[in-house]
C-alpha atoms as a PDB file:
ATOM      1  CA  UNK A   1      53.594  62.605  95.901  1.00  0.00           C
ATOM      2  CA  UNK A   2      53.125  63.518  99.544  1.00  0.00           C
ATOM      3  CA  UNK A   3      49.441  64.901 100.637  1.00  0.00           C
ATOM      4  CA  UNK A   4      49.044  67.058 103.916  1.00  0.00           C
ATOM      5  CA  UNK A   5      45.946  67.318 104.916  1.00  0.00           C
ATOM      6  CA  UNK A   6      44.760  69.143 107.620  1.00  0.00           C
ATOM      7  CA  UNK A   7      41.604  67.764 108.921  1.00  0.00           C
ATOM      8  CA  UNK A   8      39.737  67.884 112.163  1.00  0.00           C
ATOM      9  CA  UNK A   9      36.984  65.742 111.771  1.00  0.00           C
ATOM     10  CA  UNK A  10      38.302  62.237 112.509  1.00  0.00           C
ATOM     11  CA  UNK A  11      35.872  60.205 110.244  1.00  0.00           C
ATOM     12  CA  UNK A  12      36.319  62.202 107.315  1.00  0.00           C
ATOM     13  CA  UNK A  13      40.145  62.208 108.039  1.00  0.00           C
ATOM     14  CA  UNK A  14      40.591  58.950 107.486  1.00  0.00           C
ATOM     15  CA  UNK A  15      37.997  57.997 104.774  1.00  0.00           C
ATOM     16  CA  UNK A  16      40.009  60.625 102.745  1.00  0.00           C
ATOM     17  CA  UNK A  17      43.415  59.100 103.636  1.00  0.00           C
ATOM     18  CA  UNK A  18      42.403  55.612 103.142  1.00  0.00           C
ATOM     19  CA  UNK A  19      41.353  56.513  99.622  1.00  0.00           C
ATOM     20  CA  UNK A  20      43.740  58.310  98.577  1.00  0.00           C
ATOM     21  CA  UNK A  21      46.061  55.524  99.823  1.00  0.00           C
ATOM     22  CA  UNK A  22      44.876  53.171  97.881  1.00  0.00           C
ATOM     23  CA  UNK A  23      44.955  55.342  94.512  1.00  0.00           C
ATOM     24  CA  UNK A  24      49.034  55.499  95.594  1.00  0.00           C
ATOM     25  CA  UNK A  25      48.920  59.115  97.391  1.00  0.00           C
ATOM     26  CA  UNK A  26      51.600  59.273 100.555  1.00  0.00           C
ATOM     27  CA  UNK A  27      49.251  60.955 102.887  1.00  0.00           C
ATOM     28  CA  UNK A  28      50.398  62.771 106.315  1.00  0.00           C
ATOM     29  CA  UNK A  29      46.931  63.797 107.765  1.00  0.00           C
ATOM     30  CA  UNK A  30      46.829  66.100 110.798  1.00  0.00           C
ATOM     31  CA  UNK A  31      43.861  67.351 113.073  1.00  0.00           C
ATOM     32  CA  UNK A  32      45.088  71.239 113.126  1.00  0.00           C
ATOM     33  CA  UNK A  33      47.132  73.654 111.634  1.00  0.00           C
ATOM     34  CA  UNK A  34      49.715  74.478 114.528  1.00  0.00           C
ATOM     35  CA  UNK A  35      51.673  70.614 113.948  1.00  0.00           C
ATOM     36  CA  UNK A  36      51.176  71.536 110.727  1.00  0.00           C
ATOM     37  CA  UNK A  37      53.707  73.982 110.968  1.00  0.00           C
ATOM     38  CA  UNK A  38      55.713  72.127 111.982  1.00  0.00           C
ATOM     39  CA  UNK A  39      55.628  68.911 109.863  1.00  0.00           C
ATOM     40  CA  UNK A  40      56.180  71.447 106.679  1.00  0.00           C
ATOM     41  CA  UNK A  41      59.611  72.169 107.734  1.00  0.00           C
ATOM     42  CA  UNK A  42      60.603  68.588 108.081  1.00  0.00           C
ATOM     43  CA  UNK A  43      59.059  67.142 105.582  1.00  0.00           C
ATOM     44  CA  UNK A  44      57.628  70.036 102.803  1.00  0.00           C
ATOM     45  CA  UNK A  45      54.673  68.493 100.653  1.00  0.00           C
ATOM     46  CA  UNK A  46      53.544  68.642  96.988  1.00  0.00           C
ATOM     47  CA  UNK A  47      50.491  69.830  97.720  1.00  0.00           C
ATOM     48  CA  UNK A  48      47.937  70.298 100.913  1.00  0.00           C
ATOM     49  CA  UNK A  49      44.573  69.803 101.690  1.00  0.00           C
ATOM     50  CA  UNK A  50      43.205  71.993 103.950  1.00  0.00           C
ATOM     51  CA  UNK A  51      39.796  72.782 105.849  1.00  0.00           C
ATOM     52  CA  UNK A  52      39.039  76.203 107.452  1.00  0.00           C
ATOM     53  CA  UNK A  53      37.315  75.609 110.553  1.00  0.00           C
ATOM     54  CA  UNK A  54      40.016  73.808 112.862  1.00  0.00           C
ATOM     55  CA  UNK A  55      41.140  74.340 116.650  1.00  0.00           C
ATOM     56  CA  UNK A  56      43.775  76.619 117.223  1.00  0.00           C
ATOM     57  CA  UNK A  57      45.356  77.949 114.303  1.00  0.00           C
ATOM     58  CA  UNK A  58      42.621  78.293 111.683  1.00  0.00           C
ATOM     59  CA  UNK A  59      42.686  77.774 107.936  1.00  0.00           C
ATOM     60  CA  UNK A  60      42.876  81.020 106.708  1.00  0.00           C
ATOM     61  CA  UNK A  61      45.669  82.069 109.114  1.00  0.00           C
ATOM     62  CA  UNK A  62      47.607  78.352 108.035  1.00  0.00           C
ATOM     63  CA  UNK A  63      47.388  79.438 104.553  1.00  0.00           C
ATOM     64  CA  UNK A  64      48.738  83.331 105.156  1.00  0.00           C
ATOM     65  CA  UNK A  65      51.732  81.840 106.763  1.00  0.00           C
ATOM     66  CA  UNK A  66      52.312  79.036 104.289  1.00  0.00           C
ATOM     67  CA  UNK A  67      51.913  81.437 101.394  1.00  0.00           C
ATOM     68  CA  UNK A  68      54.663  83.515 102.849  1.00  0.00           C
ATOM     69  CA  UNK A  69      57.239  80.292 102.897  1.00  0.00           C
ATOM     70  CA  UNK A  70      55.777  78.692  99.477  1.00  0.00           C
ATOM     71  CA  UNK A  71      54.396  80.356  96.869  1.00  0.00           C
ATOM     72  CA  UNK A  72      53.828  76.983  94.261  1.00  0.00           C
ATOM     73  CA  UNK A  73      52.580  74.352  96.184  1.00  0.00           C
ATOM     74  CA  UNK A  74      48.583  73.262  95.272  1.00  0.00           C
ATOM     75  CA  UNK A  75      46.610  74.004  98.467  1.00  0.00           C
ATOM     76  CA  UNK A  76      42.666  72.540  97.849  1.00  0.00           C
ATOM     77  CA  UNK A  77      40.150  74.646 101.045  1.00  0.00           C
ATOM     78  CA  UNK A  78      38.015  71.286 101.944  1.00  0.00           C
ATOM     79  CA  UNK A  79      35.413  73.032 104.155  1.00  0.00           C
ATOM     80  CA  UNK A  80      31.730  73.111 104.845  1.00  0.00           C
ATOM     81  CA  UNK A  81      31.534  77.239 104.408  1.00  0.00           C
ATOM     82  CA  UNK A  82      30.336  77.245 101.248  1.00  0.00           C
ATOM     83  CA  UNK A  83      29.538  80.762 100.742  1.00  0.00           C
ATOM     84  CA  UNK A  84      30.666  83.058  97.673  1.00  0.00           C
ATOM     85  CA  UNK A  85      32.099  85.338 100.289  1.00  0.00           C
ATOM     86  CA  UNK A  86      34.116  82.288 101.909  1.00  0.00           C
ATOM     87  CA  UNK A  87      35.513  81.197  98.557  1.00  0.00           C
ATOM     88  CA  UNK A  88      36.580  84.265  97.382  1.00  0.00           C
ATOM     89  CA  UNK A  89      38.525  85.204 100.389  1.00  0.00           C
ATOM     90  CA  UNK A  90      40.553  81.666 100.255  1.00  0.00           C
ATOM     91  CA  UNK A  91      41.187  81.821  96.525  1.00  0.00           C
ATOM     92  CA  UNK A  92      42.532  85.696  97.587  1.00  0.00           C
ATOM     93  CA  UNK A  93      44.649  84.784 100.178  1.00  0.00           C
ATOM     94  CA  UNK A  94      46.615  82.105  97.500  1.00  0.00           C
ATOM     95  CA  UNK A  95      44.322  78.959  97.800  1.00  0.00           C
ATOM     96  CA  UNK A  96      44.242  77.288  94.194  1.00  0.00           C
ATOM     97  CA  UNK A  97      40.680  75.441  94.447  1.00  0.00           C
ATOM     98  CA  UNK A  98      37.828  75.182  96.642  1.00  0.00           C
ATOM     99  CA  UNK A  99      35.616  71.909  97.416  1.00  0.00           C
ATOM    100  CA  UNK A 100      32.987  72.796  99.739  1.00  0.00           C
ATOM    101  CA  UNK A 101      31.719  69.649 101.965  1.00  0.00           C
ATOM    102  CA  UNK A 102      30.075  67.603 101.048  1.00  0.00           C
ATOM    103  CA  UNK A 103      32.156  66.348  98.006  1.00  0.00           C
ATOM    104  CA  UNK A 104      32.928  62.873  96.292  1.00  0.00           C
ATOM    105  CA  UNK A 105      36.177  61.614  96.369  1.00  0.00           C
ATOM    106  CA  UNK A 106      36.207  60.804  93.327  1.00  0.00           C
ATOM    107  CA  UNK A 107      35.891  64.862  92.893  1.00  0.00           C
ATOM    108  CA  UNK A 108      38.546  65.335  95.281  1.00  0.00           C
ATOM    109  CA  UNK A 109      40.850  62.973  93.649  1.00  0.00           C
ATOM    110  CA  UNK A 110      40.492  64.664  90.463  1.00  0.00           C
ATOM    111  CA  UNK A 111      41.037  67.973  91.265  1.00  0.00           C
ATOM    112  CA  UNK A 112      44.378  66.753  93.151  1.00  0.00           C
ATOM    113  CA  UNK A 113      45.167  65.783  89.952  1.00  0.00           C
ATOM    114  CA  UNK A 114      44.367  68.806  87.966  1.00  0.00           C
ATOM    115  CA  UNK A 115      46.594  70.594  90.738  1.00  0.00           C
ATOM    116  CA  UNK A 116      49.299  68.348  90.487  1.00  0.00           C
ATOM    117  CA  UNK A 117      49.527  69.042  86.394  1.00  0.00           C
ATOM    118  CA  UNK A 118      49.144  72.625  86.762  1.00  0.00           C
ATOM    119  CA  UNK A 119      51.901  72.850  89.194  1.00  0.00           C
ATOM    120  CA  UNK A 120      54.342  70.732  86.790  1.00  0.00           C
ATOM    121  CA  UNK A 121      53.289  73.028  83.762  1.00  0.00           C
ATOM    122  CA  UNK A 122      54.158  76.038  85.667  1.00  0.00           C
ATOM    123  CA  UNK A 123      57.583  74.538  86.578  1.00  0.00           C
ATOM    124  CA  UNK A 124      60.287  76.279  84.758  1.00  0.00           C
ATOM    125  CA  UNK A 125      62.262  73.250  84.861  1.00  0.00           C
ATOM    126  CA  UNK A 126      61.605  69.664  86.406  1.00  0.00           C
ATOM    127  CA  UNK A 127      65.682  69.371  88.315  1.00  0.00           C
ATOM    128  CA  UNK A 128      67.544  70.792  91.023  1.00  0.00           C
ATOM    129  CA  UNK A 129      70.979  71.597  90.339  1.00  0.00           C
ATOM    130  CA  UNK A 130      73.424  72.997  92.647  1.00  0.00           C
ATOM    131  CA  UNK A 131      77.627  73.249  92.294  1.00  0.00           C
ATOM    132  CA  UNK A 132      77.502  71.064  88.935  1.00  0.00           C
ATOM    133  CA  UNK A 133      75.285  67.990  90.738  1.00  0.00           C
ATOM    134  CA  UNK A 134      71.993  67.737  89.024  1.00  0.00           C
ATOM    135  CA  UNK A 135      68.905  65.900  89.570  1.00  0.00           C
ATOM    136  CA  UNK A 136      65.908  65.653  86.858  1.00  0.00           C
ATOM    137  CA  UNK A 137      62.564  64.558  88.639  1.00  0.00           C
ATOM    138  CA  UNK A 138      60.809  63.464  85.235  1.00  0.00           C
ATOM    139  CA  UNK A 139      63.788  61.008  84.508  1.00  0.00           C
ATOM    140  CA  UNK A 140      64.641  60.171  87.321  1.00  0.00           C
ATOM    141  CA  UNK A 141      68.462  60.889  86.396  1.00  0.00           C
ATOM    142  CA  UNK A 142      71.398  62.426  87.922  1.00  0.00           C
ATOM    143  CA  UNK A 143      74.678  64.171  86.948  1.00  0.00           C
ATOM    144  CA  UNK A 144      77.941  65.412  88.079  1.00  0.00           C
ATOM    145  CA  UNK A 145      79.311  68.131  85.743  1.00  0.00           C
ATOM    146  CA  UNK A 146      78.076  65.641  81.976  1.00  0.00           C
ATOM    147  CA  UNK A 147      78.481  62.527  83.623  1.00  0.00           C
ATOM    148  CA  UNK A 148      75.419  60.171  84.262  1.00  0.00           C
ATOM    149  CA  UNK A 149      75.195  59.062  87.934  1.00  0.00           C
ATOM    150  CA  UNK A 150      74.375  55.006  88.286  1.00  0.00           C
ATOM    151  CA  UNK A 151      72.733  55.837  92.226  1.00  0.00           C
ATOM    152  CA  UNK A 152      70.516  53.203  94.017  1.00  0.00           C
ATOM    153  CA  UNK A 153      66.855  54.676  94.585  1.00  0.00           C
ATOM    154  CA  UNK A 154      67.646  55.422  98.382  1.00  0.00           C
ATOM    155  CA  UNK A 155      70.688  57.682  97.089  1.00  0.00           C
ATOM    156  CA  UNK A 156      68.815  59.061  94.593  1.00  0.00           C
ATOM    157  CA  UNK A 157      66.146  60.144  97.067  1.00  0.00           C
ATOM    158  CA  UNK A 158      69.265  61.816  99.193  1.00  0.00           C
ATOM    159  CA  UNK A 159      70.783  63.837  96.579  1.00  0.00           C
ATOM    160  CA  UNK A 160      67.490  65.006  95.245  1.00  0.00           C
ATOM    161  CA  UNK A 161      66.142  65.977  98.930  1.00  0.00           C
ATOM    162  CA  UNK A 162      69.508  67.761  99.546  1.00  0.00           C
ATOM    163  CA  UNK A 163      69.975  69.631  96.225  1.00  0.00           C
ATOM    164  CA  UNK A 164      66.095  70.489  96.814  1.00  0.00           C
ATOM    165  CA  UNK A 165      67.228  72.240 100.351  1.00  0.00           C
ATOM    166  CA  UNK A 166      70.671  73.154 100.014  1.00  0.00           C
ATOM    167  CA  UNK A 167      72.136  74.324 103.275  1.00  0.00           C
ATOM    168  CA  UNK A 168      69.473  72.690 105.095  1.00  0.00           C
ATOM    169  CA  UNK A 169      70.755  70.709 108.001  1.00  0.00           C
ATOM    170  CA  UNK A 170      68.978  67.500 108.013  1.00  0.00           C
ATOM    171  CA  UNK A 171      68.872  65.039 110.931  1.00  0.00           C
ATOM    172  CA  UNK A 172      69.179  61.775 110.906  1.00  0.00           C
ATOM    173  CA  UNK A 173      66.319  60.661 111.794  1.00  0.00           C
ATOM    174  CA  UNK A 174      64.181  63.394 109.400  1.00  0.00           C
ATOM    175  CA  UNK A 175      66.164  61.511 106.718  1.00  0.00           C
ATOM    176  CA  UNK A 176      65.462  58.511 107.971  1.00  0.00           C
ATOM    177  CA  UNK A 177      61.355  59.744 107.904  1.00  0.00           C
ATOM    178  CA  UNK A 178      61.473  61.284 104.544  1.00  0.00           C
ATOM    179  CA  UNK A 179      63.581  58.876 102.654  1.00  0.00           C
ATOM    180  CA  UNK A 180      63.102  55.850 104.329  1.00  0.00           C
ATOM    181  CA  UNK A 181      59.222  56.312 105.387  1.00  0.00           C
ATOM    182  CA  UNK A 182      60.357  55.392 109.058  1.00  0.00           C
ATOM    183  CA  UNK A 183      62.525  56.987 112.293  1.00  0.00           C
ATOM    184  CA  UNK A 184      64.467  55.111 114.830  1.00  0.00           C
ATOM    185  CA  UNK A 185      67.830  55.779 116.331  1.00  0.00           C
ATOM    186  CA  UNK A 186      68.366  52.196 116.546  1.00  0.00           C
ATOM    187  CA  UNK A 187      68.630  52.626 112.394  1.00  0.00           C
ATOM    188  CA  UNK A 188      70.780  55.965 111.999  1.00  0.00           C
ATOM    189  CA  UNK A 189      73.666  53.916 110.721  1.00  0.00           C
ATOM    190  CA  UNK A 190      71.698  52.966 107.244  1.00  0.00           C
ATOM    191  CA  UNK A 191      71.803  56.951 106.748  1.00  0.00           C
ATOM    192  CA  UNK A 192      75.748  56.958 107.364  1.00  0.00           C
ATOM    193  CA  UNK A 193      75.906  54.168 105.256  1.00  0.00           C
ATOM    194  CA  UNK A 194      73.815  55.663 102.492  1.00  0.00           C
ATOM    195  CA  UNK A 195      75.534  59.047 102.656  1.00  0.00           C
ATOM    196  CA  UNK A 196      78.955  57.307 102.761  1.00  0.00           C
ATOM    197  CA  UNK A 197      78.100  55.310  99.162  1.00  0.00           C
ATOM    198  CA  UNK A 198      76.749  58.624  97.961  1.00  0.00           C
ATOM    199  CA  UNK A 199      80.095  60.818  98.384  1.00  0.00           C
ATOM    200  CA  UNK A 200      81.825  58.031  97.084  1.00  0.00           C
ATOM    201  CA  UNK A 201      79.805  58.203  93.952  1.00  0.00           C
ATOM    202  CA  UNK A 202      80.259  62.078  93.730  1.00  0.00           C
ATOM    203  CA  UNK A 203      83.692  61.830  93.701  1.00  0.00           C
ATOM    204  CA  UNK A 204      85.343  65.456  94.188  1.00  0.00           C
ATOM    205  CA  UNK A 205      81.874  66.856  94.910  1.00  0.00           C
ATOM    206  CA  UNK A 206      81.444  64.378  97.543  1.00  0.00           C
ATOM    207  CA  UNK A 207      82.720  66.623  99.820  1.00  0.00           C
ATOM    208  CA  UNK A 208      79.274  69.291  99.001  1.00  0.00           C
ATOM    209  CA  UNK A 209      77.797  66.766 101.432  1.00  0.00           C
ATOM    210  CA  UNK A 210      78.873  67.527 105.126  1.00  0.00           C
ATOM    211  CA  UNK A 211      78.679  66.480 108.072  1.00  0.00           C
ATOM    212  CA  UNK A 212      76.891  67.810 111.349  1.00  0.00           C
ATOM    213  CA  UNK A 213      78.815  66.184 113.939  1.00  0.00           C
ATOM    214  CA  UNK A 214      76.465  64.472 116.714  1.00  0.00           C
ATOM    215  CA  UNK A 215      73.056  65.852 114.370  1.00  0.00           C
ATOM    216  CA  UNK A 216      73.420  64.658 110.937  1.00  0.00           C
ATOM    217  CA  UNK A 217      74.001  66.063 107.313  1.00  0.00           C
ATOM    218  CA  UNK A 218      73.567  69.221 104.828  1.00  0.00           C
ATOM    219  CA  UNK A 219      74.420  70.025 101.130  1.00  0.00           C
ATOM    220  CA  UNK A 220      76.928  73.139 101.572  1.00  0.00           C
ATOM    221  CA  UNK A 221      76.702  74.507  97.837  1.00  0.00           C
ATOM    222  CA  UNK A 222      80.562  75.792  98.671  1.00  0.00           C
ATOM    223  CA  UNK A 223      81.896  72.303  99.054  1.00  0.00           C
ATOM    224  CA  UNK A 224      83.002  72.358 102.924  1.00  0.00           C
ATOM    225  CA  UNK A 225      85.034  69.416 103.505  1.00  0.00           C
ATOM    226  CA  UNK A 226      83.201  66.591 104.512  1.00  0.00           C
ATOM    227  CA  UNK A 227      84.081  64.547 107.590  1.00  0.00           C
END
């Protein structure tokens, strides 16, 4: 599960990343809202933690514009106004739950969960299926048309990002962030590679993934050939 948090205090920033961490969270922690927007289009998370008072961009304004893009992801206000006022105006503008600061982490962590589990219960389903390729998140299982896929984890993690944001041109190097957990031109070729092995395993709907010449790739739902 991937964590934004948004998070100008420095201290605090990292005591909360550190912990959550270590409890098996991927955290990408920012100090303000306006890279925030940006680092949701590359890399869109399961659920964001988010204080009110930041520089730039505040909170509030983060979470109209957010709201407007995603409706289901968990966003947790972690913020030191505390007021009834404060609270009800976040939980208004789409917020899910409010921790006012201080707070435990052990308080934090557990509401993360109870986010998490409310999100998955609201899911109508738990896969992403687009022109007969299917991926199901809970088992961690893939099909074209009724045939099981047998895919490595790293082409797994492809198909499921694509089919999650079909028509979506991905670079190579955002692939190589969200997939690989690094980015380097030096490594582009392990995403050709990847891609290559994945088509292969697709068969006739190999050619749903396509090529970007000189940027990278995209999942065309119409099945533009792929070169």
């Amino acid at each position: 599960m991937l964590i934004l948090l948004i998070e100008d205090e420095t201290a605090l920033r990292e005591v909360i990343v550190y912990h959550l961490t270590r409890e098996g969270y991927r955290l990408l922690s920012l100090g303000n809202a306006n890279d925030a927007l940006i680092a949701i289009e590359e890399a869109p998370p399961d659920l964001v933690l988010l204080d009110l008072m930041l520089p730039g961009l505040q909170g509030l304004q983060f979470l109209d514009i957010f709201r407007q893009k995603n409706k289901t992801t968990p966003v947790i206000i972690i913020s030191a106004r505390n007021t009834e006022d404060d609270i009800i105006k976040a939980l208004e503008k789409g917020a899910d739950d409010y921790l006012p600061k201080p707070f435990g982490l052990k308080l934090l962590e557990t509401k993360i969960k109870v986010a998490l589990r409310h999100k998955s219960d609201a899911s109508d389903t738990n896969a992403h299926e687009s022109a007969g390729v299917k991926v199901e998140l809970d088992t961690h299982k893939a099909f074209c048309g009724e045939k099981e896929l047998t895919l490595t984890q790293k082409e797994y993690d492809l198909l499921a990002l694509f089919l999650r944001k079909p028509e979506k041109v991905f670079t190579r190097n955002q692939l190589l962030s969200m997939v690989w957990g690094y980015d380097s031109e030096l490594n582009s070729r392990t995403v050709d590679v990847h891609v290559a092995m994945l088509r292969k395993k697709l068969g006739d709907r190999g050619t749903h993934v396509k090529t970007i010449p000189k940027i990278g790739y995209l999942w065309d739902p119409k099945g533009a050939a792929a070169r």
